[in-house]
Protein backbone atom coordinates (compact mmCIF):
# COMPACT_ATOMS: atom_id res chain seq x y z
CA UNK A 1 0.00 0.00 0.00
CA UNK A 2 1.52 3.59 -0.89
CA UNK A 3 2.33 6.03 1.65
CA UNK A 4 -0.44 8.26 2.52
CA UNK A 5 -0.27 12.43 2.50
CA UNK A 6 0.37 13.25 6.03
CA UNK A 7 -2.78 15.70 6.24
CA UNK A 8 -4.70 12.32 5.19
CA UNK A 9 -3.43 10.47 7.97
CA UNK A 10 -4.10 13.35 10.71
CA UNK A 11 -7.76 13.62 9.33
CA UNK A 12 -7.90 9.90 9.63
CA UNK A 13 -6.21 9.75 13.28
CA UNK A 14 -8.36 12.65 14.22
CA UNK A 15 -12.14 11.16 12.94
CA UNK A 16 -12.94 13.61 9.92
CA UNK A 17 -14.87 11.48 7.29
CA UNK A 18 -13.46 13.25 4.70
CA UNK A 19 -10.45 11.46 2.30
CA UNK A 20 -10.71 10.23 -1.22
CA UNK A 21 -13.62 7.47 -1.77
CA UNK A 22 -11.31 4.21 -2.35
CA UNK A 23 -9.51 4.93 1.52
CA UNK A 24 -12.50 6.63 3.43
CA UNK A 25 -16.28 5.78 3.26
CA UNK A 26 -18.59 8.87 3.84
CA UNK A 27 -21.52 8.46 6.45
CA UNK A 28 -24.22 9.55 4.00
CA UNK A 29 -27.24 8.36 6.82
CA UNK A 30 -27.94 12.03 6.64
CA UNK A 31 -28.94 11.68 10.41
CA UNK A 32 -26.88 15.08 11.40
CA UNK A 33 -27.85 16.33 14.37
CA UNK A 34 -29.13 20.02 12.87
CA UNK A 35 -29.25 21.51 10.06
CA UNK A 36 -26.60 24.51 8.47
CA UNK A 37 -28.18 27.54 9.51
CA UNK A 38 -26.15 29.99 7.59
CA UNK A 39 -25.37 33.28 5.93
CA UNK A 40 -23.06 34.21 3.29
CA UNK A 41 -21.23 36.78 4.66
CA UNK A 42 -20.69 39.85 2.78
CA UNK A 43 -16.83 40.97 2.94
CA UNK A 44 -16.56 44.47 4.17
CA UNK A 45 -14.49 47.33 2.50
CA UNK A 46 -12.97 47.63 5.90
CA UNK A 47 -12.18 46.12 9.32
CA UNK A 48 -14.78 45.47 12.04
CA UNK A 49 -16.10 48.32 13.73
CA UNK A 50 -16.69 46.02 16.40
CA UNK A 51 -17.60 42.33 16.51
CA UNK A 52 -20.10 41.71 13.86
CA UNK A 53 -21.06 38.17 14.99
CA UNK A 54 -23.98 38.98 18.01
CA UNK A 55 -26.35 40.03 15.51
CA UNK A 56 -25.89 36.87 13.28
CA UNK A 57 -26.67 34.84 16.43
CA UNK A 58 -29.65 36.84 17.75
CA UNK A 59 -31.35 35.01 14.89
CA UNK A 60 -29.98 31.43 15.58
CA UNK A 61 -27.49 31.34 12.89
CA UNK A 62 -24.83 29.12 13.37
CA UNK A 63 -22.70 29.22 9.94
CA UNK A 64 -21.38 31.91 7.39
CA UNK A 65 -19.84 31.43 4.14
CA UNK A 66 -16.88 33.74 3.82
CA UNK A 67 -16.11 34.86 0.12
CA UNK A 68 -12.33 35.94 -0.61
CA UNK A 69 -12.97 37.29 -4.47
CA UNK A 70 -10.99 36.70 -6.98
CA UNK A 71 -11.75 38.40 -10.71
CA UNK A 72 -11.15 36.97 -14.40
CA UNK A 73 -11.26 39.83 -16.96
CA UNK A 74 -12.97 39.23 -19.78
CA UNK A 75 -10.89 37.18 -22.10
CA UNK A 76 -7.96 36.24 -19.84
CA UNK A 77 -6.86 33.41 -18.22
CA UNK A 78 -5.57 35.56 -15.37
CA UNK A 79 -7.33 34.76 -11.62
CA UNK A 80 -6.60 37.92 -9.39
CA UNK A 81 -6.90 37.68 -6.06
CA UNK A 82 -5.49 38.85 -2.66
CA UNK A 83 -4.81 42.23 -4.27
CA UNK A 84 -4.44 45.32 -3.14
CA UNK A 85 -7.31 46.82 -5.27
CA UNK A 86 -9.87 44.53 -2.93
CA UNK A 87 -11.92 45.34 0.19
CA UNK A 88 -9.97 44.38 2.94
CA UNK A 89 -12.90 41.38 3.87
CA UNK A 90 -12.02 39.75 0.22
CA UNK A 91 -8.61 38.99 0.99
CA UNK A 92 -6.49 37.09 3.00
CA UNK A 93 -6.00 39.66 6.09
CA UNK A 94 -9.68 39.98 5.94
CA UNK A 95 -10.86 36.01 5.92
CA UNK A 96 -8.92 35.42 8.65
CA UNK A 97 -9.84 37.73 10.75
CA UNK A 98 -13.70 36.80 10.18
CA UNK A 99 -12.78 33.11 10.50
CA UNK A 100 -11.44 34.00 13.80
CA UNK A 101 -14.16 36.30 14.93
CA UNK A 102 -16.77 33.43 13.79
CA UNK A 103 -15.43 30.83 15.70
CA UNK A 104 -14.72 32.78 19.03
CA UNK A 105 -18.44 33.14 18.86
CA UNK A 106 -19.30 29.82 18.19
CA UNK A 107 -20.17 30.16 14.74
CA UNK A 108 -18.78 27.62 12.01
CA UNK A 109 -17.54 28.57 8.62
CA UNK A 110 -17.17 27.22 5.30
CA UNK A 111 -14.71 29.16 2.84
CA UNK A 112 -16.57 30.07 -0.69
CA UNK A 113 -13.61 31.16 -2.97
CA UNK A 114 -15.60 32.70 -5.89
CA UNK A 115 -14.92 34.53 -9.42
CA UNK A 116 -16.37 37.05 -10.81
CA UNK A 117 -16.37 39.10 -14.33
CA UNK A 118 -15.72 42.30 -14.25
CA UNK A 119 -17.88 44.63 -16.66
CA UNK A 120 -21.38 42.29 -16.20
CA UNK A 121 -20.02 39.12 -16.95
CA UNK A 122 -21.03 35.92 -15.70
CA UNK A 123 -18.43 33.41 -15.09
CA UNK A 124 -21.04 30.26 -15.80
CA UNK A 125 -20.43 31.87 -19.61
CA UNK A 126 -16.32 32.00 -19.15
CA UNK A 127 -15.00 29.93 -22.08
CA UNK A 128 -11.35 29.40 -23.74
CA UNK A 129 -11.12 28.04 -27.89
CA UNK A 130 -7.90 26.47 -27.21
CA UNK A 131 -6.65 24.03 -24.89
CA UNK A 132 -3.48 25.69 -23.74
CA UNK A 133 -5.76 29.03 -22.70
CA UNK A 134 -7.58 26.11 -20.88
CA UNK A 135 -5.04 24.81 -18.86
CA UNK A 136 -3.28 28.15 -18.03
CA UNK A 137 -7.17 29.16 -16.60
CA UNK A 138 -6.78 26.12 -14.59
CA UNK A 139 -3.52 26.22 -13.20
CA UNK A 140 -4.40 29.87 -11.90
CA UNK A 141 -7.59 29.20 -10.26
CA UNK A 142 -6.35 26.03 -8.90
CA UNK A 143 -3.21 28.21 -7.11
CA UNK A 144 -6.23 30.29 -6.19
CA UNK A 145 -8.40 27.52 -4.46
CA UNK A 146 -5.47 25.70 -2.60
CA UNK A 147 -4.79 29.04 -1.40
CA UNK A 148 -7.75 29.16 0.80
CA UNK A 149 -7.90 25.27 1.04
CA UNK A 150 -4.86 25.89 3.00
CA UNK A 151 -5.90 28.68 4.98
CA UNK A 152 -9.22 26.89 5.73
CA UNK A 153 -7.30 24.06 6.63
CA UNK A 154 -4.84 26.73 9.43
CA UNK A 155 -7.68 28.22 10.68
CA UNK A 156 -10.00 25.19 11.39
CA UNK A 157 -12.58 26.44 8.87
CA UNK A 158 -15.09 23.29 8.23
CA UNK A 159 -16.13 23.50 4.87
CA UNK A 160 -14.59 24.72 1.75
CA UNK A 161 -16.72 25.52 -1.59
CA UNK A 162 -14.01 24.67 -4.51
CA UNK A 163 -16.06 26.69 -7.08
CA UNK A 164 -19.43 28.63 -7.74
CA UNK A 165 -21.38 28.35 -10.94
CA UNK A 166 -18.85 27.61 -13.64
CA UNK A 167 -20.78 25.88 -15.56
CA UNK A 168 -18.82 25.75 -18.90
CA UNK A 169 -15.84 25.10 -17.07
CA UNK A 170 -17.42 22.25 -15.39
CA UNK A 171 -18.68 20.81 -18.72
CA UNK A 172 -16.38 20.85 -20.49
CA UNK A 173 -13.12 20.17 -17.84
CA UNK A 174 -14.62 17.34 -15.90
CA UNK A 175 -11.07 16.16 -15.19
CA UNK A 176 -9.48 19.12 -13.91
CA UNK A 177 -12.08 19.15 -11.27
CA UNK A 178 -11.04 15.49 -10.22
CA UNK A 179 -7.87 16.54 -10.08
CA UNK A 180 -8.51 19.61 -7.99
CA UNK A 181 -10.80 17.72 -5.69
CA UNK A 182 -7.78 15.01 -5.08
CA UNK A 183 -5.09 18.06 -4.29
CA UNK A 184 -7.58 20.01 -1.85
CA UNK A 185 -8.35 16.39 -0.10
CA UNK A 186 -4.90 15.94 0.27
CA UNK A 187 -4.07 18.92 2.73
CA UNK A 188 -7.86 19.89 4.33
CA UNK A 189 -9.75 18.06 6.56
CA UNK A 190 -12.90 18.99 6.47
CA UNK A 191 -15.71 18.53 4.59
CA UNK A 192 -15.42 19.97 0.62
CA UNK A 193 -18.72 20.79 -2.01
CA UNK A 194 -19.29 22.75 -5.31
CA UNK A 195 -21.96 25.02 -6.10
CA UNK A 196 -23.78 24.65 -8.94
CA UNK A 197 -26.66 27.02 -10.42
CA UNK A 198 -30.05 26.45 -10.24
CA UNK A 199 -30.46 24.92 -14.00
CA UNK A 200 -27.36 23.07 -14.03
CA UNK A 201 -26.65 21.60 -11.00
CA UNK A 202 -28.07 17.88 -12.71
CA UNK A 203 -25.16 17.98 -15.22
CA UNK A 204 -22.56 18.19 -12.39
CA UNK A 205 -19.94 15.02 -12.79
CA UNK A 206 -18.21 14.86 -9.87
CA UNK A 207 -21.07 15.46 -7.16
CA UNK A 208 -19.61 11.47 -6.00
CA UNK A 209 -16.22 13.00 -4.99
CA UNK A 210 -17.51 15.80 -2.80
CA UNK A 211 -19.59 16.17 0.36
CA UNK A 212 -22.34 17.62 -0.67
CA UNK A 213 -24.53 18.35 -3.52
CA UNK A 214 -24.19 22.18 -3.46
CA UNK A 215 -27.21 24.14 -5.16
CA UNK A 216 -27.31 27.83 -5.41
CA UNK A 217 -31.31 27.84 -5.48
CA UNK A 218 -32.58 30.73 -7.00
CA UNK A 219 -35.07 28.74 -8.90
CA UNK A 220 -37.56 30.84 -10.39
CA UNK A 221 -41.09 30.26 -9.28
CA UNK A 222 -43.84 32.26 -9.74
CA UNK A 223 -44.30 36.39 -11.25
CA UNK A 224 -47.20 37.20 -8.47
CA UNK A 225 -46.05 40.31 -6.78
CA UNK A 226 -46.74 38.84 -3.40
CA UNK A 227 -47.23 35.34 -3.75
CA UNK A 228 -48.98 33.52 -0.76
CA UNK A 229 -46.51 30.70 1.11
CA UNK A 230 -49.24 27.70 -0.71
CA UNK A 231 -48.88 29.23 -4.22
CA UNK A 232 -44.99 29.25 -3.80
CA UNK A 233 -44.77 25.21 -2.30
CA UNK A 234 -46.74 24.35 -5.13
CA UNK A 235 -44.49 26.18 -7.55
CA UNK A 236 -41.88 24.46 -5.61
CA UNK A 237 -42.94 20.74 -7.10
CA UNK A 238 -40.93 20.59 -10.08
CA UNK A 239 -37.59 21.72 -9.00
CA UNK A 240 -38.08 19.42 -5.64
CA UNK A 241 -38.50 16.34 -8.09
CA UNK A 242 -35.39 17.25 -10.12
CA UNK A 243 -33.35 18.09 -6.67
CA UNK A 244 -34.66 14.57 -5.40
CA UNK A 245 -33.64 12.52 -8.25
CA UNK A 246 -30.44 14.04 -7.85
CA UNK A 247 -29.75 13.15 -4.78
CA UNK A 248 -30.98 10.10 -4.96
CA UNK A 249 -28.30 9.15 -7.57
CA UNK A 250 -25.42 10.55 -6.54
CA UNK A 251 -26.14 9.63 -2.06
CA UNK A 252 -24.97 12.70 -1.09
CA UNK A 253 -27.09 15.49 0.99
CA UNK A 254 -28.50 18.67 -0.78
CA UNK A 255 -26.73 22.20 0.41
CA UNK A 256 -28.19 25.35 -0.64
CA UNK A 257 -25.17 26.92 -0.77
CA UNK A 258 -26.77 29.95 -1.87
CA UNK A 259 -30.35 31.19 -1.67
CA UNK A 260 -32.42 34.37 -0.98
CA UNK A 261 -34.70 36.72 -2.42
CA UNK A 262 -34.73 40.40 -2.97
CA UNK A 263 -37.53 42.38 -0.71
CA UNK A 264 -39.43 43.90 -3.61
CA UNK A 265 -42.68 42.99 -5.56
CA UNK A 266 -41.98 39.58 -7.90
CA UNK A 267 -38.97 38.38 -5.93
CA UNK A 268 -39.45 34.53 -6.51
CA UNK A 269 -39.59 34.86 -9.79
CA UNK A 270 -36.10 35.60 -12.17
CA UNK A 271 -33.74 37.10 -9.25
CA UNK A 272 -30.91 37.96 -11.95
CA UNK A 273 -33.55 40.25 -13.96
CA UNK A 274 -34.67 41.86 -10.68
CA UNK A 275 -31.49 42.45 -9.01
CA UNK A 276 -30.12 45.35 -11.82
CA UNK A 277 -33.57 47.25 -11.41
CA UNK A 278 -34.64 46.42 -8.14
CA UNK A 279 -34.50 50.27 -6.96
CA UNK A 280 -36.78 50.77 -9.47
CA UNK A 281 -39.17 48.34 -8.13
CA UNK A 282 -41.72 48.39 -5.17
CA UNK A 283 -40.20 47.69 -1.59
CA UNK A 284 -42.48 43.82 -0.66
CA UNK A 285 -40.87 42.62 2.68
CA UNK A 286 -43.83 40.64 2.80
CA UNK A 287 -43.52 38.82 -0.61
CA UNK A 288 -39.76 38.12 0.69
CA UNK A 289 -41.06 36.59 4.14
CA UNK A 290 -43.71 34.45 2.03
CA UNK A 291 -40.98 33.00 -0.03
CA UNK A 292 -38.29 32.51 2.85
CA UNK A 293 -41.32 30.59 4.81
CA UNK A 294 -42.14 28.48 1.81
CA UNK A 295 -38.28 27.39 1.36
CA UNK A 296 -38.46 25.94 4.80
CA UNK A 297 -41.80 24.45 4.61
CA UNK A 298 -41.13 22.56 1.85
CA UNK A 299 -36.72 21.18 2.89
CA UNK A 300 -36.87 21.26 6.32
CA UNK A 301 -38.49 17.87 7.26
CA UNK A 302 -36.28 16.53 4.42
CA UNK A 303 -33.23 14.44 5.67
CA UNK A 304 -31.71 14.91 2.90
CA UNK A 305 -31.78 18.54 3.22
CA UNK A 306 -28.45 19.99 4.71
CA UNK A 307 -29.95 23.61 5.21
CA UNK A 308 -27.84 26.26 3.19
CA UNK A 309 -26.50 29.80 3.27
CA UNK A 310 -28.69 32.74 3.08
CA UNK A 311 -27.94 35.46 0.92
CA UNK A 312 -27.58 37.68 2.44
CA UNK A 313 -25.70 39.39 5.42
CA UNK A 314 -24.12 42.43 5.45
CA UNK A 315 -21.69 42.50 9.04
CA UNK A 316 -20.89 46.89 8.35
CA UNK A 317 -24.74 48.11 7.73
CA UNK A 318 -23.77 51.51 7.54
CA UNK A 319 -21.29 50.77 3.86
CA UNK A 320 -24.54 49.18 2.25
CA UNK A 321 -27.64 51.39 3.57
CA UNK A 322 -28.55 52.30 0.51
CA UNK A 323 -29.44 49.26 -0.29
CA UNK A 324 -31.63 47.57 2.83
CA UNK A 325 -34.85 48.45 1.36
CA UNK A 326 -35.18 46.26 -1.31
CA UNK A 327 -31.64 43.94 -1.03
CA UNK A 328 -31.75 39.89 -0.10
CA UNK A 329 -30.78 40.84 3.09
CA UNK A 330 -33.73 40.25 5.43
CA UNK A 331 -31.65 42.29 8.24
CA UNK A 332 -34.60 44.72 9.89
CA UNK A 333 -37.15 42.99 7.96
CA UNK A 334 -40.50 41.03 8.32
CA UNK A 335 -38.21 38.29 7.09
CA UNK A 336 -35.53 38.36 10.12
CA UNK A 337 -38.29 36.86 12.27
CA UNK A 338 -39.03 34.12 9.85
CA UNK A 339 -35.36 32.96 9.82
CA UNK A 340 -34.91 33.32 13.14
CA UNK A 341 -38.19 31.23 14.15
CA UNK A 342 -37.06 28.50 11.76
CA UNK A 343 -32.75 28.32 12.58
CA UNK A 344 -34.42 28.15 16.06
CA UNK A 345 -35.88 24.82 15.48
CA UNK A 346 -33.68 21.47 15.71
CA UNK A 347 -34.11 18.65 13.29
């Protein structure tokens, strides 16, 4: 038998599940003792003011994704990241800190590395014609993951996301993603998933070498300014059949890794139309609340249902103000008691 990576053998000798398939066995009874209550975390352009974590727990969270940015001009196979141009919550000073801060309150964290495209872009649409513009894309974001694989892996973090919505990446790369999977196994212990986009996440390949099944669920659902919470579960039927037969082939738990809604009129219906226009758009905390109760209605008695990270949280209100009216965050809203009465509740 060949020598294993050390970091293998500590997350053996210390119990983590986690290891490639053909050495460890993941416990997929999906009998965890509560679900992930979280938030993703919005990075702020500066440090703390003062400890941002109280308010996160006054309504029963108990996880936040932290995002360290990284940005792929159109065109290039350049990943940027940890850069002086960044607020100081996207890069490394910044995660750490929050990491910290999390944890000394009790509050778990999983690390979401994530690209974006400057100018509009969407990375899901990021393509290369030629192979060697390919691999040069790779072997930047993959210094870019194991980055924060390693940090996570310093600072105790327990989950790391090894990509968000890269869909042509994904389809076309499959084995670069194997690979990438193997190398972060190799020096983190804890548990590892992917997020996929709503209308993709059924043409993932590698779902059977992660964790979890990660979903960033803005599924669209229904146009009504303020649907009702039975008009949006029964909107919610098709997408919980796909999700199921998902999960069902791959035995591995569902994480909404992302989800939210916007607090205006029409917010379960296409989020990434809204978002751009939303100050144009009627203020609906209600419609919000309705569609943050139906979420939970419909997942939480599911065991296969990990929970997920709410989008989202902002820890410096006074940097995004401008915004609270009508943003996902459901800070001050009708929708803060929802969540609250619902991460209050144990499996």
């Amino acid at each position: 038998m060949k020598h294993l990576p050390i970091i293998l053998l500590a997350c053996l000798f210390l119990g983590f599940s986690n290891g490639p398939a053909s050495i460890v066995k993941e416990n997929l009874e999906f009998n965890t003792p509560e679900k992930i209550k979280g938030f993703c975390f919005t990075a702020p352009p500066k440090p703390f003011p003062e400890n941002p974590m109280p308010p996160l727990k006054a309504v029963n969270a108990e996880w936040i994704a932290v995002i360290p940015y990284a940005y792929t001009p159109n065109n290039s196979t350049e990943v940027y990241f940890n850069t002086e141009r960044q607020w100081w919550g996207e890069k490394k000073v910044g995660i750490v800190e929050t990491i910290r801060k999390a944890h000394a309150d009790g509050i778990s964290v999983m690390v979401k590395p994530q690209v974006w495209i400057p100018r509009g872009g969407w990375v899901g649409h990021m393509d290369f014609e030629r192979d060697a513009e390919w691999r040069e894309w790779e072997k930047n974001f993959e210094k870019y993951i194991l980055a924060y694989v390693d940090i996570a892996e310093e600072e105790g973090a327990e989950m790391v996301c090894i990509g968000t919505e890269l869909r042509i990446a994904v389809e076309k790369r499959p084995k670069f993603w194997r690979s990438l999977i193997e190398k972060a196994r190799e020096r983190y212990c804890g548990k590892l998933v992917y997020a996929a986009n709503w209308d993709d996440f059924d043409k993932v390949p590698f779902w059977d070498e992660l964790d979890y099944i990660g979903v960033n669920a803005y599924f669209p659902l229904t146009d009504h300014k303020t649907p009702t919470v039975a008009t949006l579960k029964k909107a919610w039927e098709e997408p919980l059949r796909k999700i199921k037969n998902i999960q069902r082939k791959f035995d591995r738990p569902i994480l909404f890794t992302e989800w939210g809604y916007l607090s205006v009129d029409g917010c379960a219906y296409k989020t990434w139309e809204l978002e751009p226009k939303m100050r144009e758009l009627a203020q609906n905390e209600q419609a919000q609340a309705n569609a943050f109760h139906a979420v939970f209605d419909v997942f939480w008695d599911k065991p296969w249902w990990a929970g997920g990270f709410l989008w989202k949280w902002f820890p410096n209100p006074e940097y995004q103000m401008n915004l609270y009216d009508f943003s996902f965050s459901p800070q001050g809203k009708k929708s803060a008691e929802v969540i609250k009465n619902w991460y209050g509740k144990s499996n």
